[in-house]
C-alpha atoms as a PDB file:
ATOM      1  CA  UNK A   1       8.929   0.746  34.908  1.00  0.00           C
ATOM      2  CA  UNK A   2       7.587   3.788  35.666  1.00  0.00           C
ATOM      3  CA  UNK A   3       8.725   7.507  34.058  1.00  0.00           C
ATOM      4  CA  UNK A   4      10.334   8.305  37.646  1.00  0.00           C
ATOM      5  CA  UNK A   5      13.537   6.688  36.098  1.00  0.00           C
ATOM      6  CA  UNK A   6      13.415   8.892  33.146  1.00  0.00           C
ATOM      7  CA  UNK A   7      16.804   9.492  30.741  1.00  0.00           C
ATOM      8  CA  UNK A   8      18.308  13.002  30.988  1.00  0.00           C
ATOM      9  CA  UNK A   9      20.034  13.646  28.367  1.00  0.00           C
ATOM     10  CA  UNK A  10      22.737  17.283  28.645  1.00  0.00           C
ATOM     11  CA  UNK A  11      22.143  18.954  25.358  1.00  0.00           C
ATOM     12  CA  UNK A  12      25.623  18.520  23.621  1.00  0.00           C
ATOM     13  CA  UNK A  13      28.323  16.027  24.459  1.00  0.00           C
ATOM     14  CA  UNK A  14      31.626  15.424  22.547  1.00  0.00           C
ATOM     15  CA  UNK A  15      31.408  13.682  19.531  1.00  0.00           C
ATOM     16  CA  UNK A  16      33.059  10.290  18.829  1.00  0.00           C
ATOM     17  CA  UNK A  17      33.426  10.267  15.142  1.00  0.00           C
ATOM     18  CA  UNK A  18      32.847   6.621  13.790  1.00  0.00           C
ATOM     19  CA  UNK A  19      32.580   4.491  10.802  1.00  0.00           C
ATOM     20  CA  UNK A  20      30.033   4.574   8.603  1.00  0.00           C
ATOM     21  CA  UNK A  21      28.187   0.945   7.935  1.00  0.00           C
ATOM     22  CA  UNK A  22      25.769   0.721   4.524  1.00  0.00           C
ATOM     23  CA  UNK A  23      22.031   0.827   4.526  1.00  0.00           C
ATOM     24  CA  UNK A  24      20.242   1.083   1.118  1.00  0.00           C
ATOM     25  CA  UNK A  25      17.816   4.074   0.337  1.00  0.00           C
ATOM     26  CA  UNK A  26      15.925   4.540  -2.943  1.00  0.00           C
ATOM     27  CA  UNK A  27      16.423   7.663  -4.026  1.00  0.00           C
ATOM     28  CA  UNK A  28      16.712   9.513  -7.907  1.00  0.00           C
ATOM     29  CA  UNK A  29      19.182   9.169  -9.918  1.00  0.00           C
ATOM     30  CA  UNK A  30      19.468  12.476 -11.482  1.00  0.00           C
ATOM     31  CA  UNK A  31      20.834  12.983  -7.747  1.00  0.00           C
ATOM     32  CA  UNK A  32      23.263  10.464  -7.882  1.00  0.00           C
ATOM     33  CA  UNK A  33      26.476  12.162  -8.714  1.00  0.00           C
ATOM     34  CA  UNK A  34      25.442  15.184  -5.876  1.00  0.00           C
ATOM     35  CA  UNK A  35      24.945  13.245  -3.215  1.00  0.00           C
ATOM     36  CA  UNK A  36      27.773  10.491  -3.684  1.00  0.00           C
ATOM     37  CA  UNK A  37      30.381  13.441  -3.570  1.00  0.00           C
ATOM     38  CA  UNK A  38      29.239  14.497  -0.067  1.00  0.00           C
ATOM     39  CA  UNK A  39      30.434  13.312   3.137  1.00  0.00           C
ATOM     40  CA  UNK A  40      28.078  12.334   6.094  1.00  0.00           C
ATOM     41  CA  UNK A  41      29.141  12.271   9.857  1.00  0.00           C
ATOM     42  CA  UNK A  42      26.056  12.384  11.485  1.00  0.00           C
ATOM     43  CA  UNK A  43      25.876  11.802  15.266  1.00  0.00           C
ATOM     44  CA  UNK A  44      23.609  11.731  17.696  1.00  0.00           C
ATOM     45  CA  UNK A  45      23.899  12.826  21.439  1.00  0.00           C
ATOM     46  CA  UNK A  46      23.171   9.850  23.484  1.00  0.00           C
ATOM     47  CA  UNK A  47      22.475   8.623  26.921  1.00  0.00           C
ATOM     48  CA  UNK A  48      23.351   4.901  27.862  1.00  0.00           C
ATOM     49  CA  UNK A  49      19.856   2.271  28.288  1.00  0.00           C
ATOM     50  CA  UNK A  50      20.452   2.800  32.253  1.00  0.00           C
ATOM     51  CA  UNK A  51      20.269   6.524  32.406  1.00  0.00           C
ATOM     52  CA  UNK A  52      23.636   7.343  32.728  1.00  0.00           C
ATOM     53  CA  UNK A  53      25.727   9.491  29.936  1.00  0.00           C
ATOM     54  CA  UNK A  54      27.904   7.852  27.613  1.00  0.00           C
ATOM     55  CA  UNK A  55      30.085  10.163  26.799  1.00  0.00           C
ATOM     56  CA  UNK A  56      30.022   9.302  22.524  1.00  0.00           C
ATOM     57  CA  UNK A  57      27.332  10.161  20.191  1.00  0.00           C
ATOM     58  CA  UNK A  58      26.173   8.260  17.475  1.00  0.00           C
ATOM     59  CA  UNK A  59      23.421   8.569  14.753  1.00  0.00           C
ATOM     60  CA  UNK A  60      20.595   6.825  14.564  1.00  0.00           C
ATOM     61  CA  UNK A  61      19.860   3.868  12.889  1.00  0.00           C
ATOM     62  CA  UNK A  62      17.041   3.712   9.691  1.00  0.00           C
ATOM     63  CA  UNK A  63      13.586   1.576  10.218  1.00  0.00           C
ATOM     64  CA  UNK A  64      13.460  -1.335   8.825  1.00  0.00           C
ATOM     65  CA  UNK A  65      10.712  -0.507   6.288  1.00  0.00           C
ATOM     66  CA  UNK A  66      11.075  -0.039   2.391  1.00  0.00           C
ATOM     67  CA  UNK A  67      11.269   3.818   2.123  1.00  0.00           C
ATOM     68  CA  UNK A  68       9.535   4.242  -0.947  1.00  0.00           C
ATOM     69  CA  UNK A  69       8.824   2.484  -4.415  1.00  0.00           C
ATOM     70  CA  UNK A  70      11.361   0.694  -6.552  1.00  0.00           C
ATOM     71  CA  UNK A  71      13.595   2.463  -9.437  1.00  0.00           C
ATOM     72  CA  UNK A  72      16.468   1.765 -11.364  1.00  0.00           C
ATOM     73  CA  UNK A  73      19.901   0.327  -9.856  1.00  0.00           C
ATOM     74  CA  UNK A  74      21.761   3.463 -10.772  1.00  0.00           C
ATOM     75  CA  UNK A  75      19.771   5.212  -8.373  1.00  0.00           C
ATOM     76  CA  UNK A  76      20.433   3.123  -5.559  1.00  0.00           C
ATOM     77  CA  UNK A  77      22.256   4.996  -3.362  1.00  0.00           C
ATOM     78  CA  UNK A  78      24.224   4.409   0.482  1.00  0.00           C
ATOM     79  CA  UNK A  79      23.131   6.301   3.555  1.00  0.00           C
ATOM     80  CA  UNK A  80      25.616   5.482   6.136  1.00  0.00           C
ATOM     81  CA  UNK A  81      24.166   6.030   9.897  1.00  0.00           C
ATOM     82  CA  UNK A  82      27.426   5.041  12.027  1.00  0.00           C
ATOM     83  CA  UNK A  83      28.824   2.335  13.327  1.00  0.00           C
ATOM     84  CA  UNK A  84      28.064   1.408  17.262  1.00  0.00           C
ATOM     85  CA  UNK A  85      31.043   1.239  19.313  1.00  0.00           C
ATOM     86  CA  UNK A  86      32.477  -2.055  20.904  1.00  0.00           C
ATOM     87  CA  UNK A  87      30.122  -3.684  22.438  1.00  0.00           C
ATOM     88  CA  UNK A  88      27.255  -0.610  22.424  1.00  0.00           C
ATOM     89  CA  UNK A  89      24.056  -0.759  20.631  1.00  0.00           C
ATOM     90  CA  UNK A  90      22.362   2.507  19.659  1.00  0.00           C
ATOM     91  CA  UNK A  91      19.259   3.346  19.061  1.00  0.00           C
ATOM     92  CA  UNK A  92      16.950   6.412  18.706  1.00  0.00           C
ATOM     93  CA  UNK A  93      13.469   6.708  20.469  1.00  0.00           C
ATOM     94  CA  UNK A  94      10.174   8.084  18.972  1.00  0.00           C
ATOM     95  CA  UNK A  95       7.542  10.557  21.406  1.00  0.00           C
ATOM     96  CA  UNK A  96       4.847  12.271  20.163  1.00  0.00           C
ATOM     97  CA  UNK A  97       4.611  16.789  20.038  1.00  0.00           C
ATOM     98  CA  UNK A  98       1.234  18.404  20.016  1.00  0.00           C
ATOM     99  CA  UNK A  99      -0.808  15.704  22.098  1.00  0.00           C
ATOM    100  CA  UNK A 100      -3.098  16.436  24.715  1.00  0.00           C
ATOM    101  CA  UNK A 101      -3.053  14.785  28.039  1.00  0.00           C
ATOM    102  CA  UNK A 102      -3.804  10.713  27.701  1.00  0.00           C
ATOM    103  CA  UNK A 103      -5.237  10.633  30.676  1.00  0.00           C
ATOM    104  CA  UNK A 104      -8.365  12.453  28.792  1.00  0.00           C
ATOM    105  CA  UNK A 105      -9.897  11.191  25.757  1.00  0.00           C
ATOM    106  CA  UNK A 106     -10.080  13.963  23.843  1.00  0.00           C
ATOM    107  CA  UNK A 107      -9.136  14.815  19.718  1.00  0.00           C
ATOM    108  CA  UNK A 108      -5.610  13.299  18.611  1.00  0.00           C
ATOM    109  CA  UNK A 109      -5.900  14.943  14.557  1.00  0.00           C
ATOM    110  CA  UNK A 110      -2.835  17.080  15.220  1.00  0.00           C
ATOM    111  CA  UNK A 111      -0.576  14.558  17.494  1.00  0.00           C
ATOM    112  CA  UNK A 112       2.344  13.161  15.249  1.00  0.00           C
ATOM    113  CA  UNK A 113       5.473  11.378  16.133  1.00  0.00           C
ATOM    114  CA  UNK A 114       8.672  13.307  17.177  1.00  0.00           C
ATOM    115  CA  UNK A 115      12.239  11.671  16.840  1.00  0.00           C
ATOM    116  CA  UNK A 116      13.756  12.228  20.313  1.00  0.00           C
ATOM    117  CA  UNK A 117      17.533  11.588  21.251  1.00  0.00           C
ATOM    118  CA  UNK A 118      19.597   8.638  20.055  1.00  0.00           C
ATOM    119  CA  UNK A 119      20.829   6.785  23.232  1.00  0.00           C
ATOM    120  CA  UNK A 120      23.549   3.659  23.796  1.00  0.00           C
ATOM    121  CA  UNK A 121      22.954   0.076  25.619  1.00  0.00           C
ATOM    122  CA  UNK A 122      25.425  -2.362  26.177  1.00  0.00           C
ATOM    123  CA  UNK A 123      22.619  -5.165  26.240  1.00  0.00           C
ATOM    124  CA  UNK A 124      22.668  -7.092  22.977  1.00  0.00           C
ATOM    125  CA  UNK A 125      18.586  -7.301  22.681  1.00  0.00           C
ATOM    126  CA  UNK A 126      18.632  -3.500  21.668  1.00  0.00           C
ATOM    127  CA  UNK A 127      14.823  -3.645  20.551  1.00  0.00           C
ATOM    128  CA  UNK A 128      13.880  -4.515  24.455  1.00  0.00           C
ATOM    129  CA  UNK A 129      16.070  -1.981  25.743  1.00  0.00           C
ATOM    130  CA  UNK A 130      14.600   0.637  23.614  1.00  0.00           C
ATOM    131  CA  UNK A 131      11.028  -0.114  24.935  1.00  0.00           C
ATOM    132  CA  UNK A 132      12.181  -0.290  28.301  1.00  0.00           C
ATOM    133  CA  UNK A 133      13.991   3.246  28.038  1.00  0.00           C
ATOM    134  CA  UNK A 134      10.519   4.359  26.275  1.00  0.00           C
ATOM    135  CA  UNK A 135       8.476   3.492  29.314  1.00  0.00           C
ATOM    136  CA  UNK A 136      10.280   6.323  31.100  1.00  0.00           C
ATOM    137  CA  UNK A 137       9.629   9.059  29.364  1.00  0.00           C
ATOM    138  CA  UNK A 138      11.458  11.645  27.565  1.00  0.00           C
ATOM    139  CA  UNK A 139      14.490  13.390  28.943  1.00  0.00           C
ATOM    140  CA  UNK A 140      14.466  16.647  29.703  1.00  0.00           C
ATOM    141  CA  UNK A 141      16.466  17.783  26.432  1.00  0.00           C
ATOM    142  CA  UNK A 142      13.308  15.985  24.377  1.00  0.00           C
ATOM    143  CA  UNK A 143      10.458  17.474  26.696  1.00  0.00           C
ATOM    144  CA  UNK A 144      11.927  21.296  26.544  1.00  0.00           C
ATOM    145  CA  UNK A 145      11.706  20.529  22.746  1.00  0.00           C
ATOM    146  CA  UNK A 146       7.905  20.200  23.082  1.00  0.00           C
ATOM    147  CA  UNK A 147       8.471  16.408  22.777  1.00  0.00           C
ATOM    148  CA  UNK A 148       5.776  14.110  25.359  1.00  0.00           C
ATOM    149  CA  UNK A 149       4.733  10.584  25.308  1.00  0.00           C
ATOM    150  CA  UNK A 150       1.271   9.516  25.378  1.00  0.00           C
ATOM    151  CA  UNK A 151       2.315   6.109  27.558  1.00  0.00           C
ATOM    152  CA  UNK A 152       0.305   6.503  31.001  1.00  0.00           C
ATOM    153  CA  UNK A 153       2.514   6.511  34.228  1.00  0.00           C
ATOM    154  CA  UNK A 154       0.555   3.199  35.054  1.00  0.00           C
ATOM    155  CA  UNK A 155       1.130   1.078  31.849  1.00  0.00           C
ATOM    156  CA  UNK A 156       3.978  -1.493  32.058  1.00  0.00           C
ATOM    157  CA  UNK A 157       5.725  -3.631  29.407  1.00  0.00           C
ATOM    158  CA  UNK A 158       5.839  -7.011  29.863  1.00  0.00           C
ATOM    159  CA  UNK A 159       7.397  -8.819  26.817  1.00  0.00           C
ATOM    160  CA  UNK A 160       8.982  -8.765  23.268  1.00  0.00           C
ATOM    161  CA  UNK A 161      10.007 -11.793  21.006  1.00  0.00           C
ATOM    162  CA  UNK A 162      10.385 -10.828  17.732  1.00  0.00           C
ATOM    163  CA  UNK A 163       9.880 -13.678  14.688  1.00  0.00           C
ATOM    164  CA  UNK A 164      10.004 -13.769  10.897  1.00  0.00           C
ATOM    165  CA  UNK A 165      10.156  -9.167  11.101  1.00  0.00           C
ATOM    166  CA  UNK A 166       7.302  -9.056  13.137  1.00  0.00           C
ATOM    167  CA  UNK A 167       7.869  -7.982  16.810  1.00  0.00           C
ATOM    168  CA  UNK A 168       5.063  -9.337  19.108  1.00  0.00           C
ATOM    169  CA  UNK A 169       4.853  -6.532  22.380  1.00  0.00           C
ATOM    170  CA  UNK A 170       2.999  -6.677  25.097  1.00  0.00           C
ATOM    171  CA  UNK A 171       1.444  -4.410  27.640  1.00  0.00           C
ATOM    172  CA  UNK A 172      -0.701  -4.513  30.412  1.00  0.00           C
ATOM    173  CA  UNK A 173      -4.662  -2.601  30.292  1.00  0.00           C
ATOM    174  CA  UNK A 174      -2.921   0.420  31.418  1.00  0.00           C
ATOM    175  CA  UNK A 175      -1.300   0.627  27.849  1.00  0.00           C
ATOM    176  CA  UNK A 176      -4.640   1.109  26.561  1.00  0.00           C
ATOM    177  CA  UNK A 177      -6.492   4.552  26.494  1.00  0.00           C
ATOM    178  CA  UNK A 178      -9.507   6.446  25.256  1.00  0.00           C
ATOM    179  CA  UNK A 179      -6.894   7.157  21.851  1.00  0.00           C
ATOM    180  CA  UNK A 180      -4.433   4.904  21.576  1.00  0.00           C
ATOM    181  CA  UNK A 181      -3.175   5.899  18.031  1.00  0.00           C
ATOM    182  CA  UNK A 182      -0.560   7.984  19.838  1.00  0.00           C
ATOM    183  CA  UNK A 183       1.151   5.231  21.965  1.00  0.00           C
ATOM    184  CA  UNK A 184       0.743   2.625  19.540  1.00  0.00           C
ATOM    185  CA  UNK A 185       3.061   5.161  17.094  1.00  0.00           C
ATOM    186  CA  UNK A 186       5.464   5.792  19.410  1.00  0.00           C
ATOM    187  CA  UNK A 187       6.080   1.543  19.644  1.00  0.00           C
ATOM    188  CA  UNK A 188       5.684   1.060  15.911  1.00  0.00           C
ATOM    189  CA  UNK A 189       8.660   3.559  14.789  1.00  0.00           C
ATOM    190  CA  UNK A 190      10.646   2.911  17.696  1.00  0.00           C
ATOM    191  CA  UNK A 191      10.933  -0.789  17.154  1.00  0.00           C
ATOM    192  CA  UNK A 192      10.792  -0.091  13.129  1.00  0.00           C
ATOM    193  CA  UNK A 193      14.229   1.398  13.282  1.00  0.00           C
ATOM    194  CA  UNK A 194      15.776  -1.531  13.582  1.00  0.00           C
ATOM    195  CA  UNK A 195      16.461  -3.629  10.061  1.00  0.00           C
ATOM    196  CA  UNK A 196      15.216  -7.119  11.879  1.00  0.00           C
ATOM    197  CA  UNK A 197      11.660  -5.653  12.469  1.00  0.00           C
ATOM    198  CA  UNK A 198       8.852  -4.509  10.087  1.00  0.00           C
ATOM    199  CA  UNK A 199       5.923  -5.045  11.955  1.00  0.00           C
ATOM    200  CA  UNK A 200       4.588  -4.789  14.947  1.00  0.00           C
ATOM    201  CA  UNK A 201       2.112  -6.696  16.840  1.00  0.00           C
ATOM    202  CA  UNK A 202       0.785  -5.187  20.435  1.00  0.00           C
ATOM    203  CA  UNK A 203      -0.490  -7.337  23.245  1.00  0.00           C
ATOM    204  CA  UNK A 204      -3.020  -6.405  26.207  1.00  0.00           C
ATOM    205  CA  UNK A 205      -2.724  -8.741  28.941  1.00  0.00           C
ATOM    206  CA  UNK A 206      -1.286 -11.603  26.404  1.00  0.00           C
ATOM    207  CA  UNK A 207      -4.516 -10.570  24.058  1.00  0.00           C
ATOM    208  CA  UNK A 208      -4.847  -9.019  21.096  1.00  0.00           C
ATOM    209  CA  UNK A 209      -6.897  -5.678  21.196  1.00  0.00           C
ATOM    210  CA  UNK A 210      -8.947  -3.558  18.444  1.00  0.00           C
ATOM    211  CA  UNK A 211      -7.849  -0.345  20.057  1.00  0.00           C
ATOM    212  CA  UNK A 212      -4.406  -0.901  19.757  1.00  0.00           C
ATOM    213  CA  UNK A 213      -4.714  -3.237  16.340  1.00  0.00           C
ATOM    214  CA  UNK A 214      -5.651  -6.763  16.094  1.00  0.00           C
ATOM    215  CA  UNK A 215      -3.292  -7.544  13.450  1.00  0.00           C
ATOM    216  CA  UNK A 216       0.738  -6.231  13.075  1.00  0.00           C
ATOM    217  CA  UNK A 217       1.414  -2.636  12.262  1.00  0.00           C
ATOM    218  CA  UNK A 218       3.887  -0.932  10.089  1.00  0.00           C
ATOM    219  CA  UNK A 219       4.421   2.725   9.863  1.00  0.00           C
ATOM    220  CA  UNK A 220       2.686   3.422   6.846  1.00  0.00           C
ATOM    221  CA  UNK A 221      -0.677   2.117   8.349  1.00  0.00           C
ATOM    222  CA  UNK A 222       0.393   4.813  11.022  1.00  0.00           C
ATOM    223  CA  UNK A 223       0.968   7.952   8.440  1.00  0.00           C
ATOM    224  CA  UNK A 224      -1.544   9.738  10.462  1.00  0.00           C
ATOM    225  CA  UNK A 225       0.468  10.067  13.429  1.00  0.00           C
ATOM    226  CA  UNK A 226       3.388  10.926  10.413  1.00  0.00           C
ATOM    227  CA  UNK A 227       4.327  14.199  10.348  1.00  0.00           C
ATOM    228  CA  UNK A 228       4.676  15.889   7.501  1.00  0.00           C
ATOM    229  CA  UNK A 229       8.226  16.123   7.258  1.00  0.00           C
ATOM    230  CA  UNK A 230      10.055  13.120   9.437  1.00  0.00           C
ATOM    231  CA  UNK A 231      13.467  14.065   9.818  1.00  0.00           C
ATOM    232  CA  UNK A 232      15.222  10.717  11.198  1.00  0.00           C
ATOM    233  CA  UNK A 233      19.164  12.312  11.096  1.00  0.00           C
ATOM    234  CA  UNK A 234      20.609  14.343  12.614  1.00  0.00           C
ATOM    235  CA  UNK A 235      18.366  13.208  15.457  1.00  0.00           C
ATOM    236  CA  UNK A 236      17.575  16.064  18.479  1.00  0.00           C
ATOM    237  CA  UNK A 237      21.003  16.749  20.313  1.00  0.00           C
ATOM    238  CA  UNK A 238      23.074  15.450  17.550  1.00  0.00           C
ATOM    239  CA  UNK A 239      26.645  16.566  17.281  1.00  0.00           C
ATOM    240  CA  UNK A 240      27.751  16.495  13.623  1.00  0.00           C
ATOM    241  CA  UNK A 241      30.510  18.402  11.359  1.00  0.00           C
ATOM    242  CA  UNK A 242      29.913  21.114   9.169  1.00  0.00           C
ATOM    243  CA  UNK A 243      28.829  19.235   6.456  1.00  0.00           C
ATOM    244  CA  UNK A 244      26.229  16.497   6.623  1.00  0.00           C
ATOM    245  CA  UNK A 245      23.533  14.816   5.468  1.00  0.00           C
ATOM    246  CA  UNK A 246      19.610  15.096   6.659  1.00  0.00           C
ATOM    247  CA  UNK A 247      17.625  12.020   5.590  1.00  0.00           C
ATOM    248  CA  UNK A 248      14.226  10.976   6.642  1.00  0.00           C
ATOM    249  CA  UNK A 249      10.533  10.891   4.647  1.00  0.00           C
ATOM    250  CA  UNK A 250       8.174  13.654   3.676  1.00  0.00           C
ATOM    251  CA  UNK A 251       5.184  14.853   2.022  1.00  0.00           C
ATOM    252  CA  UNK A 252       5.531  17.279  -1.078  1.00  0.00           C
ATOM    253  CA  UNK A 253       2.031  18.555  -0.826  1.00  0.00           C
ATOM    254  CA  UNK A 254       2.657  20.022  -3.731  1.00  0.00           C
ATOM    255  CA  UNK A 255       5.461  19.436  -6.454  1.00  0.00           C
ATOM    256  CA  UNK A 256       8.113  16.802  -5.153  1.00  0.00           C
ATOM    257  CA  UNK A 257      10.194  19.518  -2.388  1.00  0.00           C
ATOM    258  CA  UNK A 258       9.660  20.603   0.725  1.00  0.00           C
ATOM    259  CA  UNK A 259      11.446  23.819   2.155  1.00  0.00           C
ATOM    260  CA  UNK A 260      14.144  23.802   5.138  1.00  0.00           C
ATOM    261  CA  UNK A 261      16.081  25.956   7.000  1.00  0.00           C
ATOM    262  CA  UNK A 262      19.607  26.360   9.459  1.00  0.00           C
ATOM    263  CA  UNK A 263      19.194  28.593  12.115  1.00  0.00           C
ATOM    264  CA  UNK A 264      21.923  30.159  13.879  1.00  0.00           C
ATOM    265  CA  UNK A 265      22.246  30.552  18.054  1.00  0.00           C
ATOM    266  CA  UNK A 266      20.725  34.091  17.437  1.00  0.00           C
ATOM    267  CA  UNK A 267      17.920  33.173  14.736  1.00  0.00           C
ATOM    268  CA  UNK A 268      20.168  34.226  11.621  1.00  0.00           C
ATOM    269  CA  UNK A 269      19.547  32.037   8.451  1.00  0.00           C
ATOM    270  CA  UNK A 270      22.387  29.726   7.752  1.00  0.00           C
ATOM    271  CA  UNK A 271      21.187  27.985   5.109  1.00  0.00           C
ATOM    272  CA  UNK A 272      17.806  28.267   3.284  1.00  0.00           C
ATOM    273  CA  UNK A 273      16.565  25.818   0.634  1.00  0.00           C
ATOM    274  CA  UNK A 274      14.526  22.376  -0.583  1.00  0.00           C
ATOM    275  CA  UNK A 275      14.972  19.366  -0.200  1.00  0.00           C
ATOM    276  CA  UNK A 276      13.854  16.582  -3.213  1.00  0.00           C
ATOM    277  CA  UNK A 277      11.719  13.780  -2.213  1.00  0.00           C
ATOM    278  CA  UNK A 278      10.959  10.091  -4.217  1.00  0.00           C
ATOM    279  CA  UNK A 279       7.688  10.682  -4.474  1.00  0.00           C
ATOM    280  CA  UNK A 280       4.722  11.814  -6.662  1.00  0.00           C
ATOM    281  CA  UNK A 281       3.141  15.119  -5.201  1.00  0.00           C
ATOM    282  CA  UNK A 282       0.607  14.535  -2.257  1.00  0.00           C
ATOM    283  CA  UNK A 283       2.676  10.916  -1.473  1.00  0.00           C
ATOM    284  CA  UNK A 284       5.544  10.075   1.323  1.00  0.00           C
ATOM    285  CA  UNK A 285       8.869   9.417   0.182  1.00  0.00           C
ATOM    286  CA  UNK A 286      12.213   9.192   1.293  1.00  0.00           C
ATOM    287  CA  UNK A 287      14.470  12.162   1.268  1.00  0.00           C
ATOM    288  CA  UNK A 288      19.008  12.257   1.303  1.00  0.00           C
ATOM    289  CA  UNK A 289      19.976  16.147   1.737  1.00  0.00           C
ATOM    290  CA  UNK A 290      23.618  17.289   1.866  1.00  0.00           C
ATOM    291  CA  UNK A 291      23.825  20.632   4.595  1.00  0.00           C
ATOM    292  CA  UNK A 292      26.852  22.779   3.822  1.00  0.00           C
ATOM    293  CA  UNK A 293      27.021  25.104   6.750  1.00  0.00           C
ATOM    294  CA  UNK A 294      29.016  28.518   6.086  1.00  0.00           C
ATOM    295  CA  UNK A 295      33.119  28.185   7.233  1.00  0.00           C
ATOM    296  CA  UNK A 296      33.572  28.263  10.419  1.00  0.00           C
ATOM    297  CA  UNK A 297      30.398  27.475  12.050  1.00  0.00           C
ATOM    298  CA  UNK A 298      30.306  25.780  15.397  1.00  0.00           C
ATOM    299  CA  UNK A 299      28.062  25.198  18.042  1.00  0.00           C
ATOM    300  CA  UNK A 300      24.520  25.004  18.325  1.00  0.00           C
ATOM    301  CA  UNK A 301      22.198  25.141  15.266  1.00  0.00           C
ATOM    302  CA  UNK A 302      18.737  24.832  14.748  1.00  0.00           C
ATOM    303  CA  UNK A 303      17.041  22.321  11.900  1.00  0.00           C
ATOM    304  CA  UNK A 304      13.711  23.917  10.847  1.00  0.00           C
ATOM    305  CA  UNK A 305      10.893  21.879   9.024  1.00  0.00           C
ATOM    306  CA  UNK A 306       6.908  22.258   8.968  1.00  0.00           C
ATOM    307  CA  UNK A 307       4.499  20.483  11.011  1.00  0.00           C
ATOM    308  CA  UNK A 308       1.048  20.404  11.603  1.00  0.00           C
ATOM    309  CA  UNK A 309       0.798  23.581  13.873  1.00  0.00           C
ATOM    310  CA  UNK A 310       3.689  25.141  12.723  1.00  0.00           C
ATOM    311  CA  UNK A 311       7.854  24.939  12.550  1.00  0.00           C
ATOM    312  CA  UNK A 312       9.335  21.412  14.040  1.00  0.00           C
ATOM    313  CA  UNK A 313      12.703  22.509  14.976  1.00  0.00           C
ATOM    314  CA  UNK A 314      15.262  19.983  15.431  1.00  0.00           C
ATOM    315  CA  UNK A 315      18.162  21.571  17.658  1.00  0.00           C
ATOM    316  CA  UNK A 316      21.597  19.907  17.246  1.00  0.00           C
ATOM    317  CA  UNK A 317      25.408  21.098  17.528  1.00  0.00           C
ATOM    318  CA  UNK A 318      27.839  21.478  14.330  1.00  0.00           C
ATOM    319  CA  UNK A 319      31.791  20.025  16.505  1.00  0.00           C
END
């Protein structure tokens, strides 16, 4: 499958609003009475598995690995990515921003992964259909948001089983490059995401490989592909209310927050402030955030965050 077959995605599309299914997240419970009293109805703009548009949005669901250390139960608290509708499976795909060409084997230090758009299959095996819609590349929407993939035009994928939360995926030589840190990131956190999956084996020509790990991966033996803040909802293109929540993981370099900001359609400052994260200082951690936007906002908005070589932005509509 070949990028020639790639998903374009339109950069808003109605939102369907729907129900909210439980997924645990550690977080602190000094935050617990805050964040329980907000609503969430985060949705993602979508394309179907096939390339076509769907016409609903949904958010995206949360990897399947433990987000940070243990605390007490009263901290325990729900993030609730939405429910699919019937008989559609969503799922969100992972690319890679500030990459150089993998045709060339040149210095990967500042390439980190980059949550693209959240798209809809109506095939049951969700985690093949995700690496299938992968292989093509991203959609326009993801590329004009500096978004790329680091999966040559000549690598194809050839198989998936998935057994006891490992996923065993495999490629042929193509797959493989000079760096291969990049590519292997992008399959790690896109078949992370979903709950039945916390590793990830990868397979060149039915062989393990050193380049691309001889033994399964999760994402935390990727955190150098991790940006430092990894903002997993609202995904790119999402359509969500007026009120939500951001969640992901992050780095506090230095205390335990990391700064954020809402940018209006003409640059103006919507919202300005930090965001806590469960971690000690210099340490990832996962991160819940309720956004109040001002009354009245609609339309497009703009997520800001820090990365590597400056501002991530995360564009997405408030409907």
């Amino acid at each position: 499958m070949t990028r020639e077959g790639a998903v374009v995605a339109p950069i808003t599309w109605p939102a369907m609003r729907l129900r909210p299914r439980p997924l645990v997240v550690v977080l602190l419970g000094c935050v617990l009475a805050l964040l329980a009293a907000a609503g969430c109805t985060s949705s993602g703009g979508t394309t179907t598995a096939s390339g076509g548009p769907s016409g609903s949005t949904t958010a995206p669901g949360a990897n399947g690995t433990a987000p940070g250390p243990a605390t007490p139960a009263a901290s325990v608290l729900t993030v609730p990515p939405t429910t699919d509708p019937p008989g559609r499976h969503h799922f969100t795909l992972y690319w890679i921003r500030d990459c150089a060409d993998p045709e060339k084997a040149v210095e990967i230090a500042t390439c980190r992964v980059a949550v693209g758009e959240t798209r809809l299959t109506d095939r049951a095996d969700t985690p093949t259909a995700a690496i299938e819609t992968l292989m093509m590349g991203p959609s326009d929407v993801e590329r004009f948001n500096g978004e790329q993939t680091n999966i040559r035009s000549g690598a194809t994928f050839t198989g998936l089983t998935v057994d006891n939360g490992t996923a065993v995926v495999s490629f042929n030589r193509y797959f493989e490059t000079a760096k291969t840190r990049p590519q292997v990131a992008q399959v790690v956190f896109t078949l992370t995401q979903f709950p039945e999956i916390q590793k990830v084996l990868i397979l060149i020509d039915g062989q393990t490989n050193g380049a691309t790990g001889a033994s399964p991966q999760d994402r935390q033996d990727l955190d150098d592909m991790t940006p430092v803040v990894l903002l997993e909802s609202p995904t790119l293109n999402a359509t969500v209310g007026s009120s939500f929540k951001m969640h992901g993981t992050a780095v506090a370099a230095t205390g335990d927050t990391f700064d954020y900001k809402v940018l209006g359609p003409d640059g103006a400052e919507l919202v300005t402030d930090k965001v806590k994260v469960l971690a000690s200082p210099g340490t990832r951690g996962p991160f819940l955030e309720p956004v109040k936007l001002p009354p009245g906002t609609t339309g497009p908005v703009t997520i800001v965050t820090t990365g590597p070589k400056g501002d991530v932005r995360t564009p997405i509509t408030i409907g």
